[in-house]
PDB file of N, CA and C in Angstrom:
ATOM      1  N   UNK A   1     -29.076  94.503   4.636  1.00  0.00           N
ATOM      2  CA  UNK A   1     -28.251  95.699   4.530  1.00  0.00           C
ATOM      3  C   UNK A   1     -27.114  95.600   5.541  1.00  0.00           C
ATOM      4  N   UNK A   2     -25.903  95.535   5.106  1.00  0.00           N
ATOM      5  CA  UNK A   2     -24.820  95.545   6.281  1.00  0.00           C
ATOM      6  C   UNK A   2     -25.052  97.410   7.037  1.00  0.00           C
ATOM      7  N   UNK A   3     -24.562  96.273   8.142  1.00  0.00           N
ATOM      8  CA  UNK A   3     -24.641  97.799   9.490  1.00  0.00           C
ATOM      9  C   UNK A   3     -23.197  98.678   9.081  1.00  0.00           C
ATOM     10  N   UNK A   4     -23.785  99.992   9.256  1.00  0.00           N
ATOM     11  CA  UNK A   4     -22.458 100.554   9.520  1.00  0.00           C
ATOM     12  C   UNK A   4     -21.571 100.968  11.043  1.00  0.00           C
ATOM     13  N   UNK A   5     -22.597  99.836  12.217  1.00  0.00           N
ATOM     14  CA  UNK A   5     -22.152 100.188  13.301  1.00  0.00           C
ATOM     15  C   UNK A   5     -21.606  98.472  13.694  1.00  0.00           C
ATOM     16  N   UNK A   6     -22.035  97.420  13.540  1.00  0.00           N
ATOM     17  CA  UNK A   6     -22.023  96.248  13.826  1.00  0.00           C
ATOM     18  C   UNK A   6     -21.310  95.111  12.289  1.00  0.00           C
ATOM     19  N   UNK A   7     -19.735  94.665  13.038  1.00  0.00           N
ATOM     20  CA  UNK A   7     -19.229  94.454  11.717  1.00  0.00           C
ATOM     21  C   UNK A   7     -20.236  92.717  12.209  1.00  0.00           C
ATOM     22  N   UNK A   8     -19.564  92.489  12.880  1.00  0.00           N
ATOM     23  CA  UNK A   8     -20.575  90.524  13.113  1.00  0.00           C
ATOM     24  C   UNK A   8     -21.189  90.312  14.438  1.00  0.00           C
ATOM     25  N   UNK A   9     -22.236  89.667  14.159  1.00  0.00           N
ATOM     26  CA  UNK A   9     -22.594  88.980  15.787  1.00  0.00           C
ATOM     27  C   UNK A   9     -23.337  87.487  15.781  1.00  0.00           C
ATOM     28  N   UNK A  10     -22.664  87.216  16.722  1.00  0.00           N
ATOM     29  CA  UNK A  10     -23.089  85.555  17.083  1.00  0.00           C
ATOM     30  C   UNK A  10     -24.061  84.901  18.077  1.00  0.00           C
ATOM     31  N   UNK A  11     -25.232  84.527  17.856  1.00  0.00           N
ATOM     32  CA  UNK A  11     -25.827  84.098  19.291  1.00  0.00           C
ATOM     33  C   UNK A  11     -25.947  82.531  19.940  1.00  0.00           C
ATOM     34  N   UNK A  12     -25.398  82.235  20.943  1.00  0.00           N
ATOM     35  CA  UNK A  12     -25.106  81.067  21.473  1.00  0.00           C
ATOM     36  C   UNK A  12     -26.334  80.588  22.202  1.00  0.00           C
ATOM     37  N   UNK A  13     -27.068  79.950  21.000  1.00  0.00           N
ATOM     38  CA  UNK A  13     -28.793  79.629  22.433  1.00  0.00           C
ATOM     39  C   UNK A  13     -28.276  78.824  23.396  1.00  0.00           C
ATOM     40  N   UNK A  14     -27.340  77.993  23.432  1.00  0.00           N
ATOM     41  CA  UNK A  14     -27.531  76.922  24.724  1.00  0.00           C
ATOM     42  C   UNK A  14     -27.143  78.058  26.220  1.00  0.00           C
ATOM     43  N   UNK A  15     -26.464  78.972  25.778  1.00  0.00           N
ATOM     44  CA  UNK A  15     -26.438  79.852  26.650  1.00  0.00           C
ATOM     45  C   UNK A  15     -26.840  80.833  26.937  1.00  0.00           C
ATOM     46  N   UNK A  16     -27.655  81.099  25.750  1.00  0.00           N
ATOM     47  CA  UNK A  16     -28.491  82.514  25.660  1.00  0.00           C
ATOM     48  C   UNK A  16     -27.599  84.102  25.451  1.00  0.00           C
ATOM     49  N   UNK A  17     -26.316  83.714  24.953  1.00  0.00           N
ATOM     50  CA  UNK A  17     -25.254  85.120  24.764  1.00  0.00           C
ATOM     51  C   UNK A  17     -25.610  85.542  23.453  1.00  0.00           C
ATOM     52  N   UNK A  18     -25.194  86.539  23.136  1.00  0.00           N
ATOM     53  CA  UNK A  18     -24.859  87.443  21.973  1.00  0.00           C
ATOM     54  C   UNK A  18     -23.813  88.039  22.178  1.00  0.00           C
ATOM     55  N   UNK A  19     -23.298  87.687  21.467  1.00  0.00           N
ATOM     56  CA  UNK A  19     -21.674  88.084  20.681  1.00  0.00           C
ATOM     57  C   UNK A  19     -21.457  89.237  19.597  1.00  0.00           C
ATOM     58  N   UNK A  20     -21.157  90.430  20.170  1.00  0.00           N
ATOM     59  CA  UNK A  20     -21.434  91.416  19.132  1.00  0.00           C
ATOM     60  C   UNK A  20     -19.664  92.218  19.017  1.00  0.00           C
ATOM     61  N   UNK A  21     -19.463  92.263  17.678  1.00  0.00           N
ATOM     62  CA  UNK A  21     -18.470  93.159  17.344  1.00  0.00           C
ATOM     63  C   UNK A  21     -18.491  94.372  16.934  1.00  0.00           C
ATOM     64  N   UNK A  22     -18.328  95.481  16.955  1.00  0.00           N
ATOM     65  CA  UNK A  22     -18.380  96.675  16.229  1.00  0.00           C
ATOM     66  C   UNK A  22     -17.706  97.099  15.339  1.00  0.00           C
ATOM     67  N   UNK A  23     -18.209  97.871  14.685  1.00  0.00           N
ATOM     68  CA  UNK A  23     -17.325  98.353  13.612  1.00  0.00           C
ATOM     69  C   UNK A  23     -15.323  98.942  14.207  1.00  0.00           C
ATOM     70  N   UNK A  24     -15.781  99.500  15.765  1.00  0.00           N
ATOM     71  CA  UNK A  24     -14.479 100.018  16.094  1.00  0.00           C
ATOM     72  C   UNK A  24     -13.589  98.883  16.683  1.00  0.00           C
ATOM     73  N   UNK A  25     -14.022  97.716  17.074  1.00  0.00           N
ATOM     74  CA  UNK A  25     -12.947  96.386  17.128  1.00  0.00           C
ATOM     75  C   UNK A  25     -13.652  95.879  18.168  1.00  0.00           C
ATOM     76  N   UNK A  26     -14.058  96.962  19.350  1.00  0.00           N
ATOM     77  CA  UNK A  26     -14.930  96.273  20.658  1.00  0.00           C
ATOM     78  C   UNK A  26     -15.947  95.396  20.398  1.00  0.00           C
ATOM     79  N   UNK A  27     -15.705  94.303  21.157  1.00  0.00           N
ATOM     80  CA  UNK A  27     -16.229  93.211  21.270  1.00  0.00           C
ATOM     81  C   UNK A  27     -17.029  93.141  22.740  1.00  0.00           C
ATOM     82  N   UNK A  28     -18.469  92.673  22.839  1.00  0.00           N
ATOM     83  CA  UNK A  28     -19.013  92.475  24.316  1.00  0.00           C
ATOM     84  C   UNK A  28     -20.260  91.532  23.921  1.00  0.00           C
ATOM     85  N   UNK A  29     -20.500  90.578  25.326  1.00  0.00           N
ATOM     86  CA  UNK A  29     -21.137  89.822  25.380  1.00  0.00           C
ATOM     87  C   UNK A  29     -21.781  89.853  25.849  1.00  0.00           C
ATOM     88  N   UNK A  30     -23.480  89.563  25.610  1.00  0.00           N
ATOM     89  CA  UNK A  30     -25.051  90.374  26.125  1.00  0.00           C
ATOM     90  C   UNK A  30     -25.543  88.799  26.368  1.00  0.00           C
ATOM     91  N   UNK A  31     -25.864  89.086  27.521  1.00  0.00           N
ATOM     92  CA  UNK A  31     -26.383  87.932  28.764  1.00  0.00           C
ATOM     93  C   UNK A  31     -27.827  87.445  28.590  1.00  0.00           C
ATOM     94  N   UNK A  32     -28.346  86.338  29.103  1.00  0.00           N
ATOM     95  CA  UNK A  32     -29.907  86.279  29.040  1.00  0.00           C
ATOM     96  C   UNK A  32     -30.909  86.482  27.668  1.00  0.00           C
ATOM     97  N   UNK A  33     -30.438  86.640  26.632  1.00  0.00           N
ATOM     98  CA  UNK A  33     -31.077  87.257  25.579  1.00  0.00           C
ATOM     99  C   UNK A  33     -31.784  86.424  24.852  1.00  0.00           C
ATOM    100  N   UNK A  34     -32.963  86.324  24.956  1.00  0.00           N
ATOM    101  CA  UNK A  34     -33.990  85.542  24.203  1.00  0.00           C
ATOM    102  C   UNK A  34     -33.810  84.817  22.471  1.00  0.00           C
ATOM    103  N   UNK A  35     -33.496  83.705  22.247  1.00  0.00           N
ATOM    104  CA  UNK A  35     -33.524  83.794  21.009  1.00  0.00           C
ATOM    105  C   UNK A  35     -34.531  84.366  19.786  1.00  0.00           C
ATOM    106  N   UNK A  36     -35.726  84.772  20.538  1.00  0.00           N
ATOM    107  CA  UNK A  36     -36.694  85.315  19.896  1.00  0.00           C
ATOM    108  C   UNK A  36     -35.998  86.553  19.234  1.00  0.00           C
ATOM    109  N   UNK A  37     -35.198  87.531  20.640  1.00  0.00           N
ATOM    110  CA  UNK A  37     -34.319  88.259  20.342  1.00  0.00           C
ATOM    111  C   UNK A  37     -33.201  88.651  19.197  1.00  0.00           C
ATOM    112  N   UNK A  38     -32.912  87.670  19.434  1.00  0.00           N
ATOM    113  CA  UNK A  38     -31.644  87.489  18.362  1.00  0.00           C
ATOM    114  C   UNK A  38     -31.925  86.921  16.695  1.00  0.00           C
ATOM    115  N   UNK A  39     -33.309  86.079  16.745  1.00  0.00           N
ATOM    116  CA  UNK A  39     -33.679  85.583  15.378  1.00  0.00           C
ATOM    117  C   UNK A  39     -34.267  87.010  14.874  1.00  0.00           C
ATOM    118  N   UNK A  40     -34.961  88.531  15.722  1.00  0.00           N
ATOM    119  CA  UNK A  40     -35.628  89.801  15.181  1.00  0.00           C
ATOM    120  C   UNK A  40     -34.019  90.000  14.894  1.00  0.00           C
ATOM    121  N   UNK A  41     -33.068  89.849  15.521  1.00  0.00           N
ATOM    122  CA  UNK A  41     -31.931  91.017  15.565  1.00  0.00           C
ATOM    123  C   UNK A  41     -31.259  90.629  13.481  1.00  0.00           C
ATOM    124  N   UNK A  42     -31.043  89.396  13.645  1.00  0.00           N
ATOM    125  CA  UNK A  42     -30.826  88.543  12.514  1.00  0.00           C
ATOM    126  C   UNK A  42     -31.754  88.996  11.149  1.00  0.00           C
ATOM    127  N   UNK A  43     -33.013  89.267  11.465  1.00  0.00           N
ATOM    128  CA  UNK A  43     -33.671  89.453   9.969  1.00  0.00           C
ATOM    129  C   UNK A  43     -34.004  91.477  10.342  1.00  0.00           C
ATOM    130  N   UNK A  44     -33.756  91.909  10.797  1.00  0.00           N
ATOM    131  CA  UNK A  44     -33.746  93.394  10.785  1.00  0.00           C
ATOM    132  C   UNK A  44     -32.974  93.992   9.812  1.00  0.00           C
ATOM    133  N   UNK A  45     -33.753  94.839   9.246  1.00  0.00           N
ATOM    134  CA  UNK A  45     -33.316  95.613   8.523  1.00  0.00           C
ATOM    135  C   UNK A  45     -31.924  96.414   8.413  1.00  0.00           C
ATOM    136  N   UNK A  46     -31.907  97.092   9.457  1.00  0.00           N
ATOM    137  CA  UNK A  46     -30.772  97.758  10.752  1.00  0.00           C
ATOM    138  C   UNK A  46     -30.900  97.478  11.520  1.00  0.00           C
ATOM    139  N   UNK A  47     -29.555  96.572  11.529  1.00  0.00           N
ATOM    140  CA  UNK A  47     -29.276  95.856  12.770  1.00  0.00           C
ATOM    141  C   UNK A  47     -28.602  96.994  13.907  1.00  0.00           C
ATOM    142  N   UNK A  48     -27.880  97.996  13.423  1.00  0.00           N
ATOM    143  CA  UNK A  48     -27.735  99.185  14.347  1.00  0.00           C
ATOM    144  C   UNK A  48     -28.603  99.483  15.233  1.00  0.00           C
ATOM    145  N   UNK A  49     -29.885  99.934  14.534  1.00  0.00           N
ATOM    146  CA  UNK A  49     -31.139 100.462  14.961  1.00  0.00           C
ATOM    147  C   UNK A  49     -32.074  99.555  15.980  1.00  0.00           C
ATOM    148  N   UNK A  50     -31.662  97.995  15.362  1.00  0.00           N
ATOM    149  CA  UNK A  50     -32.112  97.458  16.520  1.00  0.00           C
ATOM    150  C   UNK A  50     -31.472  97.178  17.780  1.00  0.00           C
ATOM    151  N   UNK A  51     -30.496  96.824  17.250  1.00  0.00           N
ATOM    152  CA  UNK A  51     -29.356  96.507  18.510  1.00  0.00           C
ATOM    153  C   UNK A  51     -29.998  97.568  19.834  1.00  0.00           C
ATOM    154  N   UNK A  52     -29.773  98.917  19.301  1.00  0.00           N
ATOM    155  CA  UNK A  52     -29.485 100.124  20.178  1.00  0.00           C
ATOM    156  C   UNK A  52     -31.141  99.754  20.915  1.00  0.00           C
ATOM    157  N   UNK A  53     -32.044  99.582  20.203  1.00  0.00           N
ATOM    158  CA  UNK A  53     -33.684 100.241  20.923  1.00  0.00           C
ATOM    159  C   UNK A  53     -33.962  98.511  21.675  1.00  0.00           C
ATOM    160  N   UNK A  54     -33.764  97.497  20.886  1.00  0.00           N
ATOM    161  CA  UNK A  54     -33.574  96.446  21.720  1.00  0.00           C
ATOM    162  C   UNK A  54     -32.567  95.400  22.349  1.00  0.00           C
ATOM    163  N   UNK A  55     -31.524  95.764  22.605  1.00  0.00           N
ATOM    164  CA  UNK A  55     -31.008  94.883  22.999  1.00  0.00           C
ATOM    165  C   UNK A  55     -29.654  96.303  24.457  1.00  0.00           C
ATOM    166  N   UNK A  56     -29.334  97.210  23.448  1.00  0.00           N
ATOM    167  CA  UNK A  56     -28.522  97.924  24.249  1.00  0.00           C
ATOM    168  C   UNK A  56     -29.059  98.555  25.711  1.00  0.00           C
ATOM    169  N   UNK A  57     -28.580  98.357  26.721  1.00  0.00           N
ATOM    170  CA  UNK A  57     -28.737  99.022  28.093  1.00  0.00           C
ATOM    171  C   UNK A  57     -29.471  98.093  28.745  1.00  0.00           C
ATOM    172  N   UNK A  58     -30.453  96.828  28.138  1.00  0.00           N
ATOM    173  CA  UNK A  58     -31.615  96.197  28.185  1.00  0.00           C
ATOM    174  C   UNK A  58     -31.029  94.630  28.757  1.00  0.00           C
ATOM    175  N   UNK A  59     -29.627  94.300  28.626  1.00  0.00           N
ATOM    176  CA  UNK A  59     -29.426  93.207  28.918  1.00  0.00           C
ATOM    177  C   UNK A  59     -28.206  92.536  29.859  1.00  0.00           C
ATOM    178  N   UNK A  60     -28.036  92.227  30.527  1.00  0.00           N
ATOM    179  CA  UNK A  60     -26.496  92.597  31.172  1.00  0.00           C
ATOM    180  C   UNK A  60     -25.396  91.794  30.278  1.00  0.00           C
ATOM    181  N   UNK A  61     -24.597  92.959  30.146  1.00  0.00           N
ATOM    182  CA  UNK A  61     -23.367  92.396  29.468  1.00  0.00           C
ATOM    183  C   UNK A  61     -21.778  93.109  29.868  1.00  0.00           C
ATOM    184  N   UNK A  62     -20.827  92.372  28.981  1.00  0.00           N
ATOM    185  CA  UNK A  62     -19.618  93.124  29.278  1.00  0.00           C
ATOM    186  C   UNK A  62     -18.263  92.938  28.168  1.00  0.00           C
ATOM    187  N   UNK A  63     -17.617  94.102  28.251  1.00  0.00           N
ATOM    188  CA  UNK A  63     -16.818  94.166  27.004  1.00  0.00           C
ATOM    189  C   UNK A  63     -15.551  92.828  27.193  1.00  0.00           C
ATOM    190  N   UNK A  64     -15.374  92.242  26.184  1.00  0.00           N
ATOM    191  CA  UNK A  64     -14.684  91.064  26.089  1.00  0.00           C
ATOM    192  C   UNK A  64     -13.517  91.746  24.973  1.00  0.00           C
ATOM    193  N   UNK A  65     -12.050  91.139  26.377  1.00  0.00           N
ATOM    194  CA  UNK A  65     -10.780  91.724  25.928  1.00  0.00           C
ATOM    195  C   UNK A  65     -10.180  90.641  26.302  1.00  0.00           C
ATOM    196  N   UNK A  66      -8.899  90.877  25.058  1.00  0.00           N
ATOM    197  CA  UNK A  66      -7.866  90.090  24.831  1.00  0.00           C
ATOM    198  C   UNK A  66      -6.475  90.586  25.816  1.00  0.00           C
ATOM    199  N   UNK A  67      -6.082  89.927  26.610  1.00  0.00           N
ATOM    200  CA  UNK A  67      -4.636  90.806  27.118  1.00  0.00           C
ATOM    201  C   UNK A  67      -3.684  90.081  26.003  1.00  0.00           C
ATOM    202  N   UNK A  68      -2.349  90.708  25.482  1.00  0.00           N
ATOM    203  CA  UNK A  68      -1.495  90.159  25.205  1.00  0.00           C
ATOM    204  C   UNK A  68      -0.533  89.911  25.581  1.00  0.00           C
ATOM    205  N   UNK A  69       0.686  88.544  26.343  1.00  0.00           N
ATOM    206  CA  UNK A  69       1.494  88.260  27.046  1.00  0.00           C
ATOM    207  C   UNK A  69       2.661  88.184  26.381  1.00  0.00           C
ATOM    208  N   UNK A  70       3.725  88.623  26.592  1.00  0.00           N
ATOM    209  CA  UNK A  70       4.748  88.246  26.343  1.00  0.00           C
ATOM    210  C   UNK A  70       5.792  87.519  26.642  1.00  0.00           C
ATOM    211  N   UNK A  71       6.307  86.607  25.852  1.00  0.00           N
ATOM    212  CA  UNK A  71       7.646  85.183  26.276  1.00  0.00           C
ATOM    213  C   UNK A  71       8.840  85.529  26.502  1.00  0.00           C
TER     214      UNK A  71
END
């Protein structure tokens, strides 16, 4: 079932990140996260629902921004 809170997310085992986008554009990257983690997050039903009860507040992370420079 696509989320209506989470448009994609990516998990990097050699580093153990999760890469999560939201539906509103914010992008942040969740630290330490078990791939056990991320293979439940992957076959969940709602991935919203899980995100929030396992993974949100639970892992250290931080919002990942683009500056844009001008020439």
């Amino acid at each position: 079932m696509p989320s209506t809170v989470i448009r994609r997310f990516v998990y990097c085992p050699d580093n153990s990140e999760l890469w999560v986008e939201f539906v509103t554009g914010r992008r942040y990257v969740y630290s330490d996260v078990p791939s056990e983690v991320a293979d439940a997050m992957r076959g969940a039903f709602a991935k919203g629902i899980y995100f929030n009860t396992r993974i949100r507040d639970r892992f250290p992370h931080r919002e990942v921004t683009h500056e844009h420079t001008e020439s």
